[in-house]
C-alpha atoms as a PDB file:
ATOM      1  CA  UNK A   1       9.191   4.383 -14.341  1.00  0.00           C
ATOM      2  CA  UNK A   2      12.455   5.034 -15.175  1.00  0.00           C
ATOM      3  CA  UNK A   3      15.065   1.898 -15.570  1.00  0.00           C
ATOM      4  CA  UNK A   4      17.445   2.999 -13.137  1.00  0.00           C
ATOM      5  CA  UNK A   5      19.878   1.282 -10.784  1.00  0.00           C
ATOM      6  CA  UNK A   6      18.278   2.593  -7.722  1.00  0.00           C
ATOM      7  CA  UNK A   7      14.978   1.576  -9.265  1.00  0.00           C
ATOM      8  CA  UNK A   8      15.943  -1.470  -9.644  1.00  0.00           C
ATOM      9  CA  UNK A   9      17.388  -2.237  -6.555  1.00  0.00           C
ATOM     10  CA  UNK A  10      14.238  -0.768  -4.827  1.00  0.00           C
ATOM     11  CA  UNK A  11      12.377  -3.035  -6.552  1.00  0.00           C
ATOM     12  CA  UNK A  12      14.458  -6.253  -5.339  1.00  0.00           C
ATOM     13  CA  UNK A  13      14.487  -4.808  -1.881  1.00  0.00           C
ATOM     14  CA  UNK A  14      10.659  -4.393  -1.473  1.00  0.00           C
ATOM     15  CA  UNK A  15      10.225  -7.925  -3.103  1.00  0.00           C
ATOM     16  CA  UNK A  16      13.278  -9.716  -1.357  1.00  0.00           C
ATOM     17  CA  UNK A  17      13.183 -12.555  -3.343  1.00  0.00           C
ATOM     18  CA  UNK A  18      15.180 -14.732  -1.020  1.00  0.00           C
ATOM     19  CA  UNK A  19      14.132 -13.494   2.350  1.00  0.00           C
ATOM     20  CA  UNK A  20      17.560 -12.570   3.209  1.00  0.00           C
ATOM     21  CA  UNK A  21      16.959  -9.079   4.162  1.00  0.00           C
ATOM     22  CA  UNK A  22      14.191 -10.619   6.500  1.00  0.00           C
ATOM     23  CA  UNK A  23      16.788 -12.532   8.058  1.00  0.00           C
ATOM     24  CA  UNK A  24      18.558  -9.453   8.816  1.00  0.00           C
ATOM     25  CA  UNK A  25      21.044  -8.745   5.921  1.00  0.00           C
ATOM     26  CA  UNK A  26      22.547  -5.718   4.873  1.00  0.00           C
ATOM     27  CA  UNK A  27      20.450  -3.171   3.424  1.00  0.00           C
ATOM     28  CA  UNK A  28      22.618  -3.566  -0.070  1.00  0.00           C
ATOM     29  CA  UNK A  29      22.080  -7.367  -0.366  1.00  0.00           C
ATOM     30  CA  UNK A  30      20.825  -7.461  -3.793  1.00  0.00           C
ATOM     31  CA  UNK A  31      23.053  -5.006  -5.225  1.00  0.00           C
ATOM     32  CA  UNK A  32      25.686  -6.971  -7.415  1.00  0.00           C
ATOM     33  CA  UNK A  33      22.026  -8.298  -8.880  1.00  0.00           C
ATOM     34  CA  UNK A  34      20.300  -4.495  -9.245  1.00  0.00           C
ATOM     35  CA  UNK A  35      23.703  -3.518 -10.611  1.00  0.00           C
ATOM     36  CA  UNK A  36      23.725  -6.479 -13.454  1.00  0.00           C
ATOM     37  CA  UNK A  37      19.872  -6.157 -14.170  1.00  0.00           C
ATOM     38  CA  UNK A  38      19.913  -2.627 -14.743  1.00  0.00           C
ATOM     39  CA  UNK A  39      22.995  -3.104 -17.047  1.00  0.00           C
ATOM     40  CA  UNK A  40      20.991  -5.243 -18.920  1.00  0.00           C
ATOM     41  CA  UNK A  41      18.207  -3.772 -19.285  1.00  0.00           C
ATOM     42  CA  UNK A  42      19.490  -0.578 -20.318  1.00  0.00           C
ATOM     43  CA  UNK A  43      20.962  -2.194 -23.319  1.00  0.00           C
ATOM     44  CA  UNK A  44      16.939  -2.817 -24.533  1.00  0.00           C
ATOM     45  CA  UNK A  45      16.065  -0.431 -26.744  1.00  0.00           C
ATOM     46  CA  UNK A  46      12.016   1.214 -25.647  1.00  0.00           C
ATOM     47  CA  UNK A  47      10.107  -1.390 -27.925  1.00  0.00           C
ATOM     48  CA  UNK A  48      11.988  -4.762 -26.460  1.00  0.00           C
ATOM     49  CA  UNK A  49      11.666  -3.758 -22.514  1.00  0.00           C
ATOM     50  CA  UNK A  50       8.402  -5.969 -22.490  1.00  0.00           C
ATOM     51  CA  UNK A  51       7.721  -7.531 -18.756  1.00  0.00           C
ATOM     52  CA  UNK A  52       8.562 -10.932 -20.840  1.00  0.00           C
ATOM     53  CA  UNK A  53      11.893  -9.705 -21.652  1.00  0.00           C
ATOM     54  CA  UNK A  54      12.540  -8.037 -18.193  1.00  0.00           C
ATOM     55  CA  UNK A  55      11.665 -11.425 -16.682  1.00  0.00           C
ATOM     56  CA  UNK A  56      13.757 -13.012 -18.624  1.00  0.00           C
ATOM     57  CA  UNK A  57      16.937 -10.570 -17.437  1.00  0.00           C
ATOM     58  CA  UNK A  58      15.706 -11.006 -13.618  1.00  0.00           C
ATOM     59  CA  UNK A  59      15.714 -14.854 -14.403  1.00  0.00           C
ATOM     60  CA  UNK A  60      19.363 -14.729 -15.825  1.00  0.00           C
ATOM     61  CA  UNK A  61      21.018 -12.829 -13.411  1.00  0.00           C
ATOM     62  CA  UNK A  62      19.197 -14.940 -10.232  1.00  0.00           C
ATOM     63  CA  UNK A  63      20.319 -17.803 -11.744  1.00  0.00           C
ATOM     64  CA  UNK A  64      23.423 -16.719 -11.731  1.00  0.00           C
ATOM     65  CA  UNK A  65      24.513 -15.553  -8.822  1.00  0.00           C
ATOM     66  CA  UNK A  66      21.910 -18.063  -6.587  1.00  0.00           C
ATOM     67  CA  UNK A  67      23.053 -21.090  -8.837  1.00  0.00           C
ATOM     68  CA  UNK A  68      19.387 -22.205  -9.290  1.00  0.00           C
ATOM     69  CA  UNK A  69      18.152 -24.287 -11.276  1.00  0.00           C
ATOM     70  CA  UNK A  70      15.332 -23.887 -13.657  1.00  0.00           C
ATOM     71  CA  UNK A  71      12.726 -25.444 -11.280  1.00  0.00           C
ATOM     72  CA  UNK A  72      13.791 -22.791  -8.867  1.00  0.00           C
ATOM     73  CA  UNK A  73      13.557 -20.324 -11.004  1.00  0.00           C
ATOM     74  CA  UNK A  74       9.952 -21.405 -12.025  1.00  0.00           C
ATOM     75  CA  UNK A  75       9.107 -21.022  -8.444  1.00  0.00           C
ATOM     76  CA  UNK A  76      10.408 -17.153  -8.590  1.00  0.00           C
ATOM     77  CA  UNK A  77       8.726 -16.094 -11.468  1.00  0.00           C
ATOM     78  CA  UNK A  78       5.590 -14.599  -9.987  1.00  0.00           C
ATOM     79  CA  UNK A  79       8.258 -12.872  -7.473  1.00  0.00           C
ATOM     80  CA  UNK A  80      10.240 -11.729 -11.103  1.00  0.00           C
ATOM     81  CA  UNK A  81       6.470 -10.688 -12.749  1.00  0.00           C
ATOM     82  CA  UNK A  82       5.645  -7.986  -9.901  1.00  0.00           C
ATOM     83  CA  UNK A  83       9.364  -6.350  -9.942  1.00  0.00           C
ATOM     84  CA  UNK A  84       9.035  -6.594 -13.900  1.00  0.00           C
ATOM     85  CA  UNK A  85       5.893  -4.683 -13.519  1.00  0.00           C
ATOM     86  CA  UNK A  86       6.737  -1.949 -10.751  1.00  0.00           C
ATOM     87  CA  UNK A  87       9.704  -1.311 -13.385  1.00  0.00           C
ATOM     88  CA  UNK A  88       7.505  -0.902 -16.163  1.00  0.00           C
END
């Protein structure tokens, strides 16, 4: 698959990480996130856009803008592993 925005943001939708869109938010929830994570990744070159390093991105950018801590983040990583790998 391709790395592309709307990849990416399809990804986060189907996973919704946080459960917001469950709870009835806008369709374009998780775009400031899809927007940064695709940025990101499209700065790896073929070799270094691993699952490990796309984790890594996902983790970054959720801390980020969710202010979690690394304990939360733990608890997201299988969530992170299964966008990493409908990316990849």
């Amino acid at each position: 698959m391709t790395i592309s925005l709307s990849n990416v943001e399809s990804a986060l939708f189907a996973e919704d990480i946080e459960g917001l869109l469950a709870l009835g938010a806008p369709d374009d929830e998780y775009f400031p996130e899809a927007k940064d994570i695709t940025a990101a990744l499209t700065t790896l070159s073929k070799d270094r856009l691993t699952e490990a390093n796309v984790i890594a991105v996902i983790s970054l950018v959720w801390a980020k803008y969710f202010e979690l801590s690394n304990d939360d983040i733990e608890k997201r990583i299988p969530a992170f592993r299964r966008i990493a790998q409908n990316l990849l």
